[in-house]
C-alpha atoms as a PDB file:
ATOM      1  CA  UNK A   1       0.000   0.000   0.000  1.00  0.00           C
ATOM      2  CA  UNK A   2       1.571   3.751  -0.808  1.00  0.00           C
ATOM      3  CA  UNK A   3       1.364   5.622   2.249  1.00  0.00           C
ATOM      4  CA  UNK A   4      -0.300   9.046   1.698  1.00  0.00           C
ATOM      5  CA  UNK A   5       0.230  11.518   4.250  1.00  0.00           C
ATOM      6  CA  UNK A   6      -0.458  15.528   4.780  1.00  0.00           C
ATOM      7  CA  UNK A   7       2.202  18.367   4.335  1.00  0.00           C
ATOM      8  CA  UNK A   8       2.417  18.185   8.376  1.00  0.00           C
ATOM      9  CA  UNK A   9       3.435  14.081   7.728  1.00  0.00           C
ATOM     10  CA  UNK A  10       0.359  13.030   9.438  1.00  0.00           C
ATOM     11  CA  UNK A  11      -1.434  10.378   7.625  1.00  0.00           C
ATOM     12  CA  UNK A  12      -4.150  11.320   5.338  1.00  0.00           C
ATOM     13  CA  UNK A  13      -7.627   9.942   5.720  1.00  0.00           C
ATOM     14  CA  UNK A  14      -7.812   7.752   2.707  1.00  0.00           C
ATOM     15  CA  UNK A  15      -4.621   5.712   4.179  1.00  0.00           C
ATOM     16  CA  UNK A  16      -6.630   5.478   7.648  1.00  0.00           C
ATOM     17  CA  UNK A  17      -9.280   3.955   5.707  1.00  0.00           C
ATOM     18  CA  UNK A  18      -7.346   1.923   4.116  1.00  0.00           C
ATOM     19  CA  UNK A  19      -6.070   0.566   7.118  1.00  0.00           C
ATOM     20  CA  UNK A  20      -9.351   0.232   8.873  1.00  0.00           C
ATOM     21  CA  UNK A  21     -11.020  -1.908   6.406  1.00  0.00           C
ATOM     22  CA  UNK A  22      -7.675  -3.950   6.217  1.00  0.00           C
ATOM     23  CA  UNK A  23      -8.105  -4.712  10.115  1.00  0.00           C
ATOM     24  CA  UNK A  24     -11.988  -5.302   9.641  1.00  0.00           C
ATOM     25  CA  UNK A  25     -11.125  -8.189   6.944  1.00  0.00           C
ATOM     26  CA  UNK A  26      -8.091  -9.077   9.144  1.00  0.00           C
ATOM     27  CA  UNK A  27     -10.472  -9.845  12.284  1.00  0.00           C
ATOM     28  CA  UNK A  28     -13.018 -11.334   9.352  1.00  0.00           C
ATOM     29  CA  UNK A  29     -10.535 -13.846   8.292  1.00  0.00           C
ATOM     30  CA  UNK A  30      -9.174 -14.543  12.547  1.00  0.00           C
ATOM     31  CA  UNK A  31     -13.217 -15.405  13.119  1.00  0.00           C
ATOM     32  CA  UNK A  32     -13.914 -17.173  10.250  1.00  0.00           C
ATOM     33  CA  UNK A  33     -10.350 -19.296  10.410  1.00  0.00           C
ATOM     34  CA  UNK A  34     -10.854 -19.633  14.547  1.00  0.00           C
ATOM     35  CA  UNK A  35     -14.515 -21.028  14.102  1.00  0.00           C
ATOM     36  CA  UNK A  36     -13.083 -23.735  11.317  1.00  0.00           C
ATOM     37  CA  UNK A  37     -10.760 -25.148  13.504  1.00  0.00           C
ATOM     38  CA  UNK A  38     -13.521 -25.166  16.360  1.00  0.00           C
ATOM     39  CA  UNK A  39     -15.894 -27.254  14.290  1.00  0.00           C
ATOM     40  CA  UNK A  40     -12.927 -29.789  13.464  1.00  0.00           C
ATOM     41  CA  UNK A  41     -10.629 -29.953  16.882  1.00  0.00           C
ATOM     42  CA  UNK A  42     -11.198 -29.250  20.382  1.00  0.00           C
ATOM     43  CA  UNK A  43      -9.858 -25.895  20.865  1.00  0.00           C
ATOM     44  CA  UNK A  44      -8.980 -24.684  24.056  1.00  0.00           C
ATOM     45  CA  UNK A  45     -11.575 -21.852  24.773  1.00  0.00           C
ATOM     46  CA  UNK A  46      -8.646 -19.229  25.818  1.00  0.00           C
ATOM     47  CA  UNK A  47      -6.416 -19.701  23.141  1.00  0.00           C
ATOM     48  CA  UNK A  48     -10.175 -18.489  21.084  1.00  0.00           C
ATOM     49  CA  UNK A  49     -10.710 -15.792  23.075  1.00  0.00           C
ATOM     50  CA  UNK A  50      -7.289 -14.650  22.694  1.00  0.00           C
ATOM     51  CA  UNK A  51      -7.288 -14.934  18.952  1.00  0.00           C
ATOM     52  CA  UNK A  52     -10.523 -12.816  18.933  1.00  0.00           C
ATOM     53  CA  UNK A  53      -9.343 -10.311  20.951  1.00  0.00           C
ATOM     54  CA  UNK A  54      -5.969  -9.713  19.549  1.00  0.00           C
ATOM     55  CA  UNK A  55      -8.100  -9.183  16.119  1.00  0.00           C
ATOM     56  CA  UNK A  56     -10.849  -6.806  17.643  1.00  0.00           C
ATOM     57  CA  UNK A  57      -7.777  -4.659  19.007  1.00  0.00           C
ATOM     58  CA  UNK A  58      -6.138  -4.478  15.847  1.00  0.00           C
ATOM     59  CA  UNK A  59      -9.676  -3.334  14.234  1.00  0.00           C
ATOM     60  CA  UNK A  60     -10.585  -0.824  17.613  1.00  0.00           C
ATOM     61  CA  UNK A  61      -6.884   0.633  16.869  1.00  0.00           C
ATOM     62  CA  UNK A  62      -7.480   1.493  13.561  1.00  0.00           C
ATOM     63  CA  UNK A  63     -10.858   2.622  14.160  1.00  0.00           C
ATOM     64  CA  UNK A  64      -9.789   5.416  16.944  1.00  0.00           C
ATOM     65  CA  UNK A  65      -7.071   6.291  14.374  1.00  0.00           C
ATOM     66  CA  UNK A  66      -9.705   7.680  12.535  1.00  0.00           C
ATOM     67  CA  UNK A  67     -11.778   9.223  14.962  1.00  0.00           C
ATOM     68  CA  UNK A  68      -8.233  10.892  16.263  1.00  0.00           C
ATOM     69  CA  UNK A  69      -7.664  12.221  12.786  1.00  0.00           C
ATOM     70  CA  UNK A  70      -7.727  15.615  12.932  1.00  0.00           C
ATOM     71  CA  UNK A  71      -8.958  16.590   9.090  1.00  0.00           C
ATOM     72  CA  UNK A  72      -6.476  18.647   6.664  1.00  0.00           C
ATOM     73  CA  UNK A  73      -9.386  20.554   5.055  1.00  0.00           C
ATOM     74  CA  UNK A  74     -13.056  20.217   4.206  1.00  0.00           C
ATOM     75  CA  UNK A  75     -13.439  17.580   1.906  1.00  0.00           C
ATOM     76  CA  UNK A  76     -11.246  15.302   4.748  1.00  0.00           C
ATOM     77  CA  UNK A  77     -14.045  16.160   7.066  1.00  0.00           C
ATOM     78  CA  UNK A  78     -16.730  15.563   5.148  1.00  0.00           C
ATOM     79  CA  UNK A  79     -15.293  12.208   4.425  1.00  0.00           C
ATOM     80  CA  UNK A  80     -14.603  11.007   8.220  1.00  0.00           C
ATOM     81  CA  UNK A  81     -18.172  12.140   8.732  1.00  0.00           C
ATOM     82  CA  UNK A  82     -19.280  10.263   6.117  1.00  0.00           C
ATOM     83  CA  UNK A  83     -17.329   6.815   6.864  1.00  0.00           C
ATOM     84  CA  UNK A  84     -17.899   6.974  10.292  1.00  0.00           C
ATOM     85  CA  UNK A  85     -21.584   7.821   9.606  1.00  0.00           C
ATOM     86  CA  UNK A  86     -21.271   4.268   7.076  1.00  0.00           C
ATOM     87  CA  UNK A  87     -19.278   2.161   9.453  1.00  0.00           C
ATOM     88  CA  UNK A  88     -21.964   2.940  11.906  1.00  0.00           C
ATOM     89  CA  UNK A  89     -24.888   1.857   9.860  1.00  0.00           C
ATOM     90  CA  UNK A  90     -23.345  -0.941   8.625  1.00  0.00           C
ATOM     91  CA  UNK A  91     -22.523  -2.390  11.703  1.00  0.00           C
ATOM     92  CA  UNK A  92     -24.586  -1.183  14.292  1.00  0.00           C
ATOM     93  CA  UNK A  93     -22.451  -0.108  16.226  1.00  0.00           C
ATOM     94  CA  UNK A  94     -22.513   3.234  18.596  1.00  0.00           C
ATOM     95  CA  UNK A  95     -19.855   5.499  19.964  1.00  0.00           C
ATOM     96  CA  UNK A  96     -19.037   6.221  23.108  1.00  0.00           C
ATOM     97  CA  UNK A  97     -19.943  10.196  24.369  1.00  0.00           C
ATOM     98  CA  UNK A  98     -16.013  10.846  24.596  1.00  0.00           C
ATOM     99  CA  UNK A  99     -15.437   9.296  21.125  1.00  0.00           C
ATOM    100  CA  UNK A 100     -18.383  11.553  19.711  1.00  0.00           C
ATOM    101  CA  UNK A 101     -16.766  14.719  21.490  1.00  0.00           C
ATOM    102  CA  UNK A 102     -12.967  13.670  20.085  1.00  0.00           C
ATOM    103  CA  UNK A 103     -15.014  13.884  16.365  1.00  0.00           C
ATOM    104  CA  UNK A 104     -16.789  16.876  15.992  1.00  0.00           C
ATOM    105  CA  UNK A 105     -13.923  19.164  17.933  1.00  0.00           C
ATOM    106  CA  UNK A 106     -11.604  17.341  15.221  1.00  0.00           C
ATOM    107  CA  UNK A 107     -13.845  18.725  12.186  1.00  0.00           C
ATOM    108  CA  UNK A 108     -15.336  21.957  13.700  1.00  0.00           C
ATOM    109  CA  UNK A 109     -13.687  25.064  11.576  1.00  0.00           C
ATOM    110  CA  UNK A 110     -14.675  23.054   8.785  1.00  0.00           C
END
């Protein structure tokens, strides 16, 4: 993947994405791999519930990377609106108040 980053070196929004979705299909494949090997072997329940949290903190990492990002102009803003407004929908998921805060001070100005 080519890194893409602002004229401060932070990374731009589109790489963040990038990495986000990366980490979604990561934990995707740890799940889907993890329940295989459930249905043919006895798996120890930790060594499961390890796998499937190392995977949902890889995805939660990149997630707060973007909800960190502070936005290099409009358009960025509009576009972390709009992907966190997506990611919500799609997966029903909510934010917690601080994480809702961290967001809109990131793209007020804009």
């Amino acid at each position: 993947m080519v890194e893409t980053r602002t004229e401060s070196g932070r990374p731009a929004l589109a790489e963040l994405i990038n990495e986000h979705l990366a980490a979604q299909r990561a934990a995707n494949s740890v799940i889907k791999d993890w329940d295989a090997r459930r249905s043919e072997t006895d798996v120890p329940g930790v060594a499961y519930a390890e796998a499937l949290l190392a995977a949902a903190a890889g995805e939660a990492s990149a997630q707060r990377n973007i909800i960190e990002h502070k936005p290099a102009d409009r358009r960025e803003a509009m576009g972390k609106l709009i992907y966190i407004s997506a990611f919500l929908i799609a997966s029903q998921a909510t934010l917690e108040e601080s994480e809702r805060a961290t967001i809109l001070f990131s793209v007020d100005g804009f």
